[in-house]
Each structure stands twice: as structure tokens, then as C-alpha cells.
PDB file of N, CA and C in Angstrom:
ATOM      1  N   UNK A   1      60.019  70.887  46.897  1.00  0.00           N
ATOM      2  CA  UNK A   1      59.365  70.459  48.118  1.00  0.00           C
ATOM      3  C   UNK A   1      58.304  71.498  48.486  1.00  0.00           C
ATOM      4  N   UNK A   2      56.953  70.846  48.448  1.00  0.00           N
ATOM      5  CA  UNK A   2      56.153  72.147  48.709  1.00  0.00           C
ATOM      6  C   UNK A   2      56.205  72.338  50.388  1.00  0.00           C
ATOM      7  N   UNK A   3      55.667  74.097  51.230  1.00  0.00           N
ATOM      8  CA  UNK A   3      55.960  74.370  51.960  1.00  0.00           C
ATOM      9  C   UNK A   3      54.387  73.729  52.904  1.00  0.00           C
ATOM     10  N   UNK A   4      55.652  73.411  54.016  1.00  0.00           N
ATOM     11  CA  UNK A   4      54.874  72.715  55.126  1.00  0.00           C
ATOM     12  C   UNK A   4      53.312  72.791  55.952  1.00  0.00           C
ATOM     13  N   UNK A   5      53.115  74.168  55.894  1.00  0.00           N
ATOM     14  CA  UNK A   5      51.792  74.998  56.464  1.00  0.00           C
ATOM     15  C   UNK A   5      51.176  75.349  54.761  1.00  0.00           C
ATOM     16  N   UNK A   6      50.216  74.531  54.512  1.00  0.00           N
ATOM     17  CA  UNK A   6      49.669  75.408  53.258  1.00  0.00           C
ATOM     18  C   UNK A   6      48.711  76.515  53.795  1.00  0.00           C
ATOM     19  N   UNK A   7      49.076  77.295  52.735  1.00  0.00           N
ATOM     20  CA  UNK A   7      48.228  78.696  52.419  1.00  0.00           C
ATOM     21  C   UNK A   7      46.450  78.403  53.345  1.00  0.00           C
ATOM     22  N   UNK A   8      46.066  79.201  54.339  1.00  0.00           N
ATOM     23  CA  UNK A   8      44.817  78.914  54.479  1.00  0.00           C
ATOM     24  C   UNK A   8      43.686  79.662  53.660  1.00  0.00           C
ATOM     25  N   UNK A   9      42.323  78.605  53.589  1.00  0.00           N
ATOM     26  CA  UNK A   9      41.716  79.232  52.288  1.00  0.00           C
ATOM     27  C   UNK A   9      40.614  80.434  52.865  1.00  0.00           C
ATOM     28  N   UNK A  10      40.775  80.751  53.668  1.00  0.00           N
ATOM     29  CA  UNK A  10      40.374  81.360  54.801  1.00  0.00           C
ATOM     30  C   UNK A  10      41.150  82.335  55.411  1.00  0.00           C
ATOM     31  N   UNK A  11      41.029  83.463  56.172  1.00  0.00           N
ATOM     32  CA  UNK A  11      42.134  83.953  57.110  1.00  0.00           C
ATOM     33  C   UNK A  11      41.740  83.656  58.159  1.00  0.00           C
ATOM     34  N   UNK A  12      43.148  83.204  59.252  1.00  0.00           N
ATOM     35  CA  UNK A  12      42.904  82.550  60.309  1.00  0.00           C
ATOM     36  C   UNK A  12      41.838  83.335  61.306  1.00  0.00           C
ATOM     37  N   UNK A  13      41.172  82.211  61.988  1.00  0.00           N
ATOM     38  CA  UNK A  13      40.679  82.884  63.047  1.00  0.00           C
ATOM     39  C   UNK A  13      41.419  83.233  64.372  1.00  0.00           C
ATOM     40  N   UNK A  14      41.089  84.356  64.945  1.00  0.00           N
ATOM     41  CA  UNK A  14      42.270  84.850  66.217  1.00  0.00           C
ATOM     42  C   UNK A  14      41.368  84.185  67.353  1.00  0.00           C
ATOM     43  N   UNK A  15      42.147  83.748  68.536  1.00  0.00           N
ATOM     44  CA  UNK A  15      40.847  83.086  69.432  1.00  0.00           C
ATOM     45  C   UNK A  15      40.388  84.153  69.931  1.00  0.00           C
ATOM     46  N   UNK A  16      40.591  85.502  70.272  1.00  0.00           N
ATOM     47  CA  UNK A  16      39.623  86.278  70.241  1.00  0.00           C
ATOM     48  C   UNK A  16      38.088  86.621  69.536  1.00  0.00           C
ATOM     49  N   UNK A  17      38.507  86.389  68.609  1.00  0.00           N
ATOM     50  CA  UNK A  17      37.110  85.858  67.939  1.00  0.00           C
ATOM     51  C   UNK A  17      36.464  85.266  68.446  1.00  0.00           C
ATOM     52  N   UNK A  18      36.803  83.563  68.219  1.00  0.00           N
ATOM     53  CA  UNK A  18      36.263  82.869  69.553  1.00  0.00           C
ATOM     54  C   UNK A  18      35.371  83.302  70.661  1.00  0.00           C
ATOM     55  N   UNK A  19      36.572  83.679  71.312  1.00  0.00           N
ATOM     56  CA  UNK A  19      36.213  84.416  72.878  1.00  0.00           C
ATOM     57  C   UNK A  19      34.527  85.258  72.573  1.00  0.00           C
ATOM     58  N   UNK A  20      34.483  86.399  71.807  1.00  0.00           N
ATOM     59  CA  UNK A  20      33.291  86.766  71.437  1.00  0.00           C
ATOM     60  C   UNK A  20      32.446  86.491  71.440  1.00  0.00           C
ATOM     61  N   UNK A  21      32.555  85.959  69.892  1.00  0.00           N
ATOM     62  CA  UNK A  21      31.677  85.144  69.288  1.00  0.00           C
ATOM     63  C   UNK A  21      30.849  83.922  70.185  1.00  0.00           C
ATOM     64  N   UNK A  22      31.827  82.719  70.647  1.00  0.00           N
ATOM     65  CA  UNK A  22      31.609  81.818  71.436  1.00  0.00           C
ATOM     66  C   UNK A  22      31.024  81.871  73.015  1.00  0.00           C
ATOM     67  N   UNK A  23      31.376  82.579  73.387  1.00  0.00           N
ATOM     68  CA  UNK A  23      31.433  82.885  74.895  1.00  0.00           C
ATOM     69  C   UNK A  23      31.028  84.022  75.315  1.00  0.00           C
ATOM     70  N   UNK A  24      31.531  85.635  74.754  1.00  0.00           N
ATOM     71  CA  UNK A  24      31.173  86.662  75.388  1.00  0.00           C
ATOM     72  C   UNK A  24      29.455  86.899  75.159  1.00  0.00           C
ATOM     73  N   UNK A  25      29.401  86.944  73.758  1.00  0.00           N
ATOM     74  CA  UNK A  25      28.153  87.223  73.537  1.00  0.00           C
ATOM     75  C   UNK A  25      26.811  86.721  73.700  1.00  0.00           C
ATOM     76  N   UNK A  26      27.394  85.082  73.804  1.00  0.00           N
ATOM     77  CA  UNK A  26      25.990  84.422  74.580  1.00  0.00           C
ATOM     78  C   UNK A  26      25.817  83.982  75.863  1.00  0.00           C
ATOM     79  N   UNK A  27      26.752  83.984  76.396  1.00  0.00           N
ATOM     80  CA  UNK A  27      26.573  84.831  77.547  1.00  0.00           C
ATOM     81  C   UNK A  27      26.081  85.794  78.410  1.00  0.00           C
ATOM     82  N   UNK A  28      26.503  86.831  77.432  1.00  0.00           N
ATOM     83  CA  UNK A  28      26.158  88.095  78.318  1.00  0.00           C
ATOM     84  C   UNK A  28      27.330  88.784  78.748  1.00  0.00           C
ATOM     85  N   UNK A  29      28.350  88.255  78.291  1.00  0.00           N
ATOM     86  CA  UNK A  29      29.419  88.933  78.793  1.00  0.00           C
ATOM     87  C   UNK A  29      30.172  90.073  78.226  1.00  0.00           C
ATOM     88  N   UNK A  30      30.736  91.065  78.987  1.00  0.00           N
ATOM     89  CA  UNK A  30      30.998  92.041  78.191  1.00  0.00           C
ATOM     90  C   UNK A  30      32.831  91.601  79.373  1.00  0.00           C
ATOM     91  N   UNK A  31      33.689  91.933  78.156  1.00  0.00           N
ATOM     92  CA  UNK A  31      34.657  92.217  78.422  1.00  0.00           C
ATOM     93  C   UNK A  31      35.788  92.508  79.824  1.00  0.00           C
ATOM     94  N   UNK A  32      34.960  93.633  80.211  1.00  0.00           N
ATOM     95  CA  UNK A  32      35.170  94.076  81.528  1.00  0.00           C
ATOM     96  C   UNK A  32      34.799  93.113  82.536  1.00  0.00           C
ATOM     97  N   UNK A  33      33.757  93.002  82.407  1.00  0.00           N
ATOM     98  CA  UNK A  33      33.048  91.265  83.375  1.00  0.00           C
ATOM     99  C   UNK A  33      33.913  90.236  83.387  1.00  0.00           C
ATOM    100  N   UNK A  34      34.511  89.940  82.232  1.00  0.00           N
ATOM    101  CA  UNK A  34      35.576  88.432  82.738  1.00  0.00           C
ATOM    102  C   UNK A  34      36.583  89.522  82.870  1.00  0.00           C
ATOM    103  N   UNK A  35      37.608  90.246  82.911  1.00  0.00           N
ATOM    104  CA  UNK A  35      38.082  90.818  83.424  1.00  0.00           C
ATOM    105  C   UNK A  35      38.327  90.849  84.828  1.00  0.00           C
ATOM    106  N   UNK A  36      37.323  91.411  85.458  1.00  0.00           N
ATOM    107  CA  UNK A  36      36.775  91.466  86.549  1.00  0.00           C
ATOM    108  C   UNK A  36      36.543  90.098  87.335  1.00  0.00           C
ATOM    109  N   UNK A  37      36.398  89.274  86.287  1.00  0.00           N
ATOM    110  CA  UNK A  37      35.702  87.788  87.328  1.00  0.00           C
ATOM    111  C   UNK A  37      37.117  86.932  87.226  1.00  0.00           C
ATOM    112  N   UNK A  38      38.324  86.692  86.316  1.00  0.00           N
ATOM    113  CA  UNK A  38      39.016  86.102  86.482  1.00  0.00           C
ATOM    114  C   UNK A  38      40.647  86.757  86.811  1.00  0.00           C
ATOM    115  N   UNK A  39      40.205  88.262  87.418  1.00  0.00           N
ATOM    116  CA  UNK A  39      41.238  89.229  88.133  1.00  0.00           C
ATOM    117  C   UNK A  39      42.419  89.599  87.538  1.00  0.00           C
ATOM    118  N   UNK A  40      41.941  90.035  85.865  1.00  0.00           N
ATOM    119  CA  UNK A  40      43.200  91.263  84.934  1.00  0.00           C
ATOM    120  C   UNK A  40      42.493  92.223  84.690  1.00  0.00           C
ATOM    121  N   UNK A  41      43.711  92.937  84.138  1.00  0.00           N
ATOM    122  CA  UNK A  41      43.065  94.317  83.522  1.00  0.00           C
ATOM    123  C   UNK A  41      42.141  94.105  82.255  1.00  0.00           C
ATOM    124  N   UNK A  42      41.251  95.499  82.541  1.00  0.00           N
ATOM    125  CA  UNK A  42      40.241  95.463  81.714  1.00  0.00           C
ATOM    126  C   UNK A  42      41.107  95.096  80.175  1.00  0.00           C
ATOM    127  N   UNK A  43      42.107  95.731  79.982  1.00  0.00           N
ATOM    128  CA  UNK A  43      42.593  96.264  79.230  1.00  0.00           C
ATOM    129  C   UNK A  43      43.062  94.646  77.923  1.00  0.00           C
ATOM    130  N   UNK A  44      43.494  94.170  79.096  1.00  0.00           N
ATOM    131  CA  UNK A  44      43.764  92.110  78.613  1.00  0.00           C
ATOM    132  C   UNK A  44      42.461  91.481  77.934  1.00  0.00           C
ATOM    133  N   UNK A  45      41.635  91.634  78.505  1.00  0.00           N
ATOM    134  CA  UNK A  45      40.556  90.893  77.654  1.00  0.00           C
ATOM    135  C   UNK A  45      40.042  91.834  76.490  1.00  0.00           C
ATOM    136  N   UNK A  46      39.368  93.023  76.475  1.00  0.00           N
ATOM    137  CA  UNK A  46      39.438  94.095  75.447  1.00  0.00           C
ATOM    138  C   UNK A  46      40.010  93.887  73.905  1.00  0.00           C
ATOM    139  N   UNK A  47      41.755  94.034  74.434  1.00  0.00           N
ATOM    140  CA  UNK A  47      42.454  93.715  73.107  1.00  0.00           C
ATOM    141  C   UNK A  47      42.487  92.146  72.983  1.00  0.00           C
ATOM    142  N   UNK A  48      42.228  91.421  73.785  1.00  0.00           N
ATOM    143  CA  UNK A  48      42.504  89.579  73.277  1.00  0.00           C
ATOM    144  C   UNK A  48      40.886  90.004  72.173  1.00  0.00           C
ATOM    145  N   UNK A  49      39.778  90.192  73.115  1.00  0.00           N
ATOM    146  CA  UNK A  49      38.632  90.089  72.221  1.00  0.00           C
ATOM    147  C   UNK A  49      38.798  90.995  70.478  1.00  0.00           C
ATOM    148  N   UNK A  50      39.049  91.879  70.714  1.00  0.00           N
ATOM    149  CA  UNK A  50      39.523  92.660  69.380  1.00  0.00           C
ATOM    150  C   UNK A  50      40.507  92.013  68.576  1.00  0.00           C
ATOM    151  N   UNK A  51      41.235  90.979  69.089  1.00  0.00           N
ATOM    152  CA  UNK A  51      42.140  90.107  68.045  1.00  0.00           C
ATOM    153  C   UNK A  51      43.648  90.994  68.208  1.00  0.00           C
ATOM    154  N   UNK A  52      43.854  91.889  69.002  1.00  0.00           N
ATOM    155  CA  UNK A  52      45.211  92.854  69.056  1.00  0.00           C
ATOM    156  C   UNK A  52      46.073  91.843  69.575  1.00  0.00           C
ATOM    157  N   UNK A  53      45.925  91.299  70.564  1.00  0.00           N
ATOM    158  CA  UNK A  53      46.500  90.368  71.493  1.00  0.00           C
ATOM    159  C   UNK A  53      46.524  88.982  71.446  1.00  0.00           C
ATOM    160  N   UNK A  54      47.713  87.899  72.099  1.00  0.00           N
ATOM    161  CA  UNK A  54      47.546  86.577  71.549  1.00  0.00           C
ATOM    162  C   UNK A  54      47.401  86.779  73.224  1.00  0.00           C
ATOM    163  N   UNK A  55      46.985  84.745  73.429  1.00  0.00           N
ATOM    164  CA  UNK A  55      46.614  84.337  74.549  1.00  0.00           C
ATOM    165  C   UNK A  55      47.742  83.839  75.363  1.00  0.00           C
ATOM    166  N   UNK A  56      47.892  84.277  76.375  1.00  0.00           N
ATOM    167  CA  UNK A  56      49.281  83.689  76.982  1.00  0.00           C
ATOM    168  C   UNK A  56      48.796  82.537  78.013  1.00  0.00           C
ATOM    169  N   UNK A  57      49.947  81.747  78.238  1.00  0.00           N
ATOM    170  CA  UNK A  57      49.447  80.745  79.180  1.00  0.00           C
ATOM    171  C   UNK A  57      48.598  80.986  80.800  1.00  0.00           C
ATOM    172  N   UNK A  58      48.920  82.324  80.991  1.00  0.00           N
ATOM    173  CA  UNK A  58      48.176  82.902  82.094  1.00  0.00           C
ATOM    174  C   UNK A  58      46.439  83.538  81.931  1.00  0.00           C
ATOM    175  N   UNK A  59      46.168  83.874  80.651  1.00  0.00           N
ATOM    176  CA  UNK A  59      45.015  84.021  80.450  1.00  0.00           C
ATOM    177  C   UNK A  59      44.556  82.663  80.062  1.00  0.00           C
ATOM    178  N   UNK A  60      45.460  81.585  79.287  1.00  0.00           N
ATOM    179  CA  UNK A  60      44.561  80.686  79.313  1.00  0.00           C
ATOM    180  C   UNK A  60      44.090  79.564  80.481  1.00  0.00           C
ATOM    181  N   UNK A  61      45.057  79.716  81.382  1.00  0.00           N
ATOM    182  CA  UNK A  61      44.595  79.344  82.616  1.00  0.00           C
ATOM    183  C   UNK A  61      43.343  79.685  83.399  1.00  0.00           C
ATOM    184  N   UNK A  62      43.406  80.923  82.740  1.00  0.00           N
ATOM    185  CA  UNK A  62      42.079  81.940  83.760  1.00  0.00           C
ATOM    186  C   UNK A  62      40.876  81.763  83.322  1.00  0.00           C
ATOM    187  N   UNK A  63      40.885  81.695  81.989  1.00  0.00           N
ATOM    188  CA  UNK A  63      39.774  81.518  80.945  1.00  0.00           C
ATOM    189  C   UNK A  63      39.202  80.221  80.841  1.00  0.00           C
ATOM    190  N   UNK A  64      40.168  79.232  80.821  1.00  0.00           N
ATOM    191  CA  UNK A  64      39.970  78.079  81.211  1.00  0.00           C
ATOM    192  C   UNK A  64      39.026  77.939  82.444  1.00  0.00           C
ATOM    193  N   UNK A  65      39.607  78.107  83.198  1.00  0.00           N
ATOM    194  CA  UNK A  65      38.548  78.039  84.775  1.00  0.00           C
ATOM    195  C   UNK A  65      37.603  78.582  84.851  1.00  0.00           C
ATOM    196  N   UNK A  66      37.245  79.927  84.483  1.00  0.00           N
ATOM    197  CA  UNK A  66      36.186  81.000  84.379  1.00  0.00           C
ATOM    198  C   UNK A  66      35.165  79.764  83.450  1.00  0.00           C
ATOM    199  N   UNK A  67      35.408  79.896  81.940  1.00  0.00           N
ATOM    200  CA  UNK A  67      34.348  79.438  81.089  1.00  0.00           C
ATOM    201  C   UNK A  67      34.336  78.170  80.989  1.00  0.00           C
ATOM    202  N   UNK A  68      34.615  77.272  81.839  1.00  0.00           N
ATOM    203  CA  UNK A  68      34.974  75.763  81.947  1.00  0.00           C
ATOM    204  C   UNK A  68      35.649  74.875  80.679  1.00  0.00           C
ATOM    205  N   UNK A  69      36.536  75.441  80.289  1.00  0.00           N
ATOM    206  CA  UNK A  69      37.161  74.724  78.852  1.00  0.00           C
ATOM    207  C   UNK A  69      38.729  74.491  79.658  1.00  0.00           C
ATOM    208  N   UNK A  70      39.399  74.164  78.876  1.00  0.00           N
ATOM    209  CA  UNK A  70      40.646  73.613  78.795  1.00  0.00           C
ATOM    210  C   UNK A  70      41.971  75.135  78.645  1.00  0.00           C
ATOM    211  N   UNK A  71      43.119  75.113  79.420  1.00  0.00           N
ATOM    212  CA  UNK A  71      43.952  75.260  79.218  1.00  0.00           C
ATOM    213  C   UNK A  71      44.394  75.546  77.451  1.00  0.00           C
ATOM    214  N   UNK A  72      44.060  74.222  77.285  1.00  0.00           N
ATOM    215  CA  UNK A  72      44.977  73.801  75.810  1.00  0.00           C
ATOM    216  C   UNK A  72      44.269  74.153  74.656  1.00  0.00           C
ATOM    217  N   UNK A  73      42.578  74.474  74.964  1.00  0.00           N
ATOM    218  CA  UNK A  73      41.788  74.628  73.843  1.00  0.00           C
ATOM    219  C   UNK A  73      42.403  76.263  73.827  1.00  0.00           C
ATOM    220  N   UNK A  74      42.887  77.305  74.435  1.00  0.00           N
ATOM    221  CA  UNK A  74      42.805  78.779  74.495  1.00  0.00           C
ATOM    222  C   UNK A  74      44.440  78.425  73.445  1.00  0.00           C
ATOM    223  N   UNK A  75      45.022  78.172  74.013  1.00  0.00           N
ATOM    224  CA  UNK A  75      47.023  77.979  73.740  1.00  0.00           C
ATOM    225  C   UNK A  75      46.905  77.167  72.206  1.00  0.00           C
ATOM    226  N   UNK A  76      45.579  75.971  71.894  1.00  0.00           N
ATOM    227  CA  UNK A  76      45.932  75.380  70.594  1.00  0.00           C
ATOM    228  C   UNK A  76      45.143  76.270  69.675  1.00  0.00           C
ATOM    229  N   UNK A  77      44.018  77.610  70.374  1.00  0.00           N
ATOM    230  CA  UNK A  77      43.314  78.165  69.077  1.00  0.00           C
ATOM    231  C   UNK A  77      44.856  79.253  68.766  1.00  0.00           C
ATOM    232  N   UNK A  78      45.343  79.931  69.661  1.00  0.00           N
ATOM    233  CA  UNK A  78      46.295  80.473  69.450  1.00  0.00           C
ATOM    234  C   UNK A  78      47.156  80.094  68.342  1.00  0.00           C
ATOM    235  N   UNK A  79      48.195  79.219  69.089  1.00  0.00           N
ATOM    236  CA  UNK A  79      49.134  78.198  68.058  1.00  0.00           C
ATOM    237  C   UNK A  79      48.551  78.186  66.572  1.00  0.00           C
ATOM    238  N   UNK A  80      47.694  77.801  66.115  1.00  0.00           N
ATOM    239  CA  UNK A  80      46.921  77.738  64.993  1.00  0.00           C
ATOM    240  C   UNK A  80      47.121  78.906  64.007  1.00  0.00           C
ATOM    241  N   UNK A  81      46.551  79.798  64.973  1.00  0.00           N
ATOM    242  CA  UNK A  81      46.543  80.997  64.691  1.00  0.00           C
ATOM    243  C   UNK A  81      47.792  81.802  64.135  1.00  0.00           C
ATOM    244  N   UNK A  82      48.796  81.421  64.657  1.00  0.00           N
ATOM    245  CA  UNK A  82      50.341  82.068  65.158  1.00  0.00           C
ATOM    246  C   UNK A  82      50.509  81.123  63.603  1.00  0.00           C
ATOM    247  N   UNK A  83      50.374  79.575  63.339  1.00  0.00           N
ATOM    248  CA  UNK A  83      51.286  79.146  62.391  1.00  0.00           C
ATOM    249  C   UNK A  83      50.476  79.521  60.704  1.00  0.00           C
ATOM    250  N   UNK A  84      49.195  79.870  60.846  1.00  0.00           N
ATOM    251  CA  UNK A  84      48.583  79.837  59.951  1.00  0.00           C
ATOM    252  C   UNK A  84      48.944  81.373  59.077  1.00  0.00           C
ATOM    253  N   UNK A  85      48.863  82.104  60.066  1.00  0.00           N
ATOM    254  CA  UNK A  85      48.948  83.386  59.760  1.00  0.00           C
ATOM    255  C   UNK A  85      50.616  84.143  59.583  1.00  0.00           C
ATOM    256  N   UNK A  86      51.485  82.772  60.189  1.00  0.00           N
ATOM    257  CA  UNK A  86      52.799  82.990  59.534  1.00  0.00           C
ATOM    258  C   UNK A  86      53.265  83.127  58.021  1.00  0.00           C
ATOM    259  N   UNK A  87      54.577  84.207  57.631  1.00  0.00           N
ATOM    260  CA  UNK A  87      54.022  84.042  56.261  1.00  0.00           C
ATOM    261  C   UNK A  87      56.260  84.064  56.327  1.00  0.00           C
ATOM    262  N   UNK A  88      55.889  82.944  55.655  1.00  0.00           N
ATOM    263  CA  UNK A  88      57.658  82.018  55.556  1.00  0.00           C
ATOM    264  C   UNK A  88      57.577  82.145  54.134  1.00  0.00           C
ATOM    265  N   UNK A  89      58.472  82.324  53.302  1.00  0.00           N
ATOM    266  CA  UNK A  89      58.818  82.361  52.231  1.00  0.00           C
ATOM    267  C   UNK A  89      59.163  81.140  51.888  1.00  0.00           C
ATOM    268  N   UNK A  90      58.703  80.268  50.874  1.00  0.00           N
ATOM    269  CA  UNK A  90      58.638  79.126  50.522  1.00  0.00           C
ATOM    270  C   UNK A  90      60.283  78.768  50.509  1.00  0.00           C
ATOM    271  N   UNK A  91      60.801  79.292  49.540  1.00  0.00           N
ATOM    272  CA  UNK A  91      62.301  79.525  49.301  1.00  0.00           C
ATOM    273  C   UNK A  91      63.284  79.052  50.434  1.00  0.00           C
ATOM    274  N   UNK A  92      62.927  80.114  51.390  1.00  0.00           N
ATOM    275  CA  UNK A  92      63.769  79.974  52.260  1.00  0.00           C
ATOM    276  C   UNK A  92      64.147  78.158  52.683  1.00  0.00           C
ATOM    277  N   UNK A  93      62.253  77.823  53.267  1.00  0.00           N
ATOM    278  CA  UNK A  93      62.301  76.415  53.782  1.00  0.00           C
ATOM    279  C   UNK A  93      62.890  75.856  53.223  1.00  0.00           C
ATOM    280  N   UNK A  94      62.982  75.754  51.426  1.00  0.00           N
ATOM    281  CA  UNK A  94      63.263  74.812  50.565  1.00  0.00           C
ATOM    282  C   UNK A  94      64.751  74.714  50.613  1.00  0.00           C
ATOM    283  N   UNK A  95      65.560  75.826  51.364  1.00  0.00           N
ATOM    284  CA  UNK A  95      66.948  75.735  50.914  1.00  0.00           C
ATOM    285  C   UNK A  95      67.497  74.927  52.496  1.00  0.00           C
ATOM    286  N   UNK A  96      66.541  74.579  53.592  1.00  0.00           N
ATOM    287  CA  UNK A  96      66.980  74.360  54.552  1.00  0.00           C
ATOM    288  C   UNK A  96      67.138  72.633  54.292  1.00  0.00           C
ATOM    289  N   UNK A  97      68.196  71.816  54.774  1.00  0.00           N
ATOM    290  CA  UNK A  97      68.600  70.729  54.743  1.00  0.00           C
ATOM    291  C   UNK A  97      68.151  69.926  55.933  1.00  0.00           C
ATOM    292  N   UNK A  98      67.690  68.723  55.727  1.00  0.00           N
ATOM    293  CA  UNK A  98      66.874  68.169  56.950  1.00  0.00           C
ATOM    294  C   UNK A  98      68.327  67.990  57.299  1.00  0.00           C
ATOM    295  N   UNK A  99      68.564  67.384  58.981  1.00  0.00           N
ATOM    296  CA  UNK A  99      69.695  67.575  60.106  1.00  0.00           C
ATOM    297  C   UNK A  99      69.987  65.592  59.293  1.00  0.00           C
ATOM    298  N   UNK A 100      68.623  64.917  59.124  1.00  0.00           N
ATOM    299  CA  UNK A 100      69.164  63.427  58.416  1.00  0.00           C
ATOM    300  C   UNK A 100      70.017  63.345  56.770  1.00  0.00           C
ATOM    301  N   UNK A 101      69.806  64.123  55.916  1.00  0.00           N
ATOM    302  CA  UNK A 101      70.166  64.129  54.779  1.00  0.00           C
ATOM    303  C   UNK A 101      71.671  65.449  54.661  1.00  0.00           C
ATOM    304  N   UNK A 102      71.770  65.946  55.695  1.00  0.00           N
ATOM    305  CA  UNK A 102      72.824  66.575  55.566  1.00  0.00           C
ATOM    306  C   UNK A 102      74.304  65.928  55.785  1.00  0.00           C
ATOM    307  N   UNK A 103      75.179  66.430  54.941  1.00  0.00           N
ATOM    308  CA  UNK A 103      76.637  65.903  54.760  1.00  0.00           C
ATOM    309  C   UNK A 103      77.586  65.907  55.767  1.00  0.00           C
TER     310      UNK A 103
END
């Protein structure tokens, strides 16, 4: 049974990246500024932008409102991120028994 998440041919993108790339830089925004404009520490946006940090539902709330996007677009680049860059040993999955085919 091959494993469920294939290999990406790519390494995932972190939505920090994103955030950058997409938003900070054409913008005009530096870090500290949404920081500042959607009321965390400098320190939260910094490492999200550097990719150190994942997005929690509270920054994506904030971020959401600040840069007019969605909740779900910050939480599904995440998710993505989180399953792509998971690294499951094929093996393992293969020995797990679906809950329908088990005895």
C-alpha cells in the first residue's frame, strides 16, 4: 500500500514565506509594523516570517483581518505545511489495519 502523503517534489513552503514574500514585501511591510498593527510581539511575526514558527489560530485571526484574507487561508497554508513536511515511515502506516478490515 503506497503511503498516503506522497513525497513533495519540492520542499514545502512555510506560510511564512508567504507572509513575506506575498504581503510583507509589497507592501512595505516590515515585520514589526504588523506586529504593531495587529497587537503581538515583535517577536511572533519575526520568527512566523523566518519560517521558525507555525501559525496559530490567533495569528491567523489577526492576519486575517489586518491583510484582508481568510482565517483558513493562514491555518490551510500551515496544515499543508505540517503534513507535507511530515516524515512517517512508510512501514509503519503499512502495518496499521484500517478500524473496517480489522478482525
Amino acid at each position: 500500500m503506497p503511503s498516503p502523503v506522497p513525497p513533495p517534489e519540492y520542499a514545502p513552503v512555510h506560510p511564512g514565506e508567504i507572509l513575506s514574500e506575498e504581503f510583507l514585501a509589497p507592501l512595505g511591510l516590515t515585520p514589526y509594523a504588523v506586529a504593531r498593527r495587529i497587537n503581538v510581539p515583535r517577536t511572533r511575526i519575526e520568527r512566523l516570517a523566518r519560517g521558525e514558527t507555525a501559525v496559530t489560530v490567533d495569528t491567523a485571526l489577526r492576519l486575517s483581518r489586518f491583510l484582508g484574507t481568510t482565517p483558513q487561508f493562514w491555518l490551510n497554508l500551515q496544515s499543508r505545511f505540517d503534513l507535507l513536511s511530515a516524515t512517517v515511515d512508510a512501514s509503519d502506516l503499512d502495518a496499521i489495519v484500517p478500524v473496517s478490515t480489522a478482525a
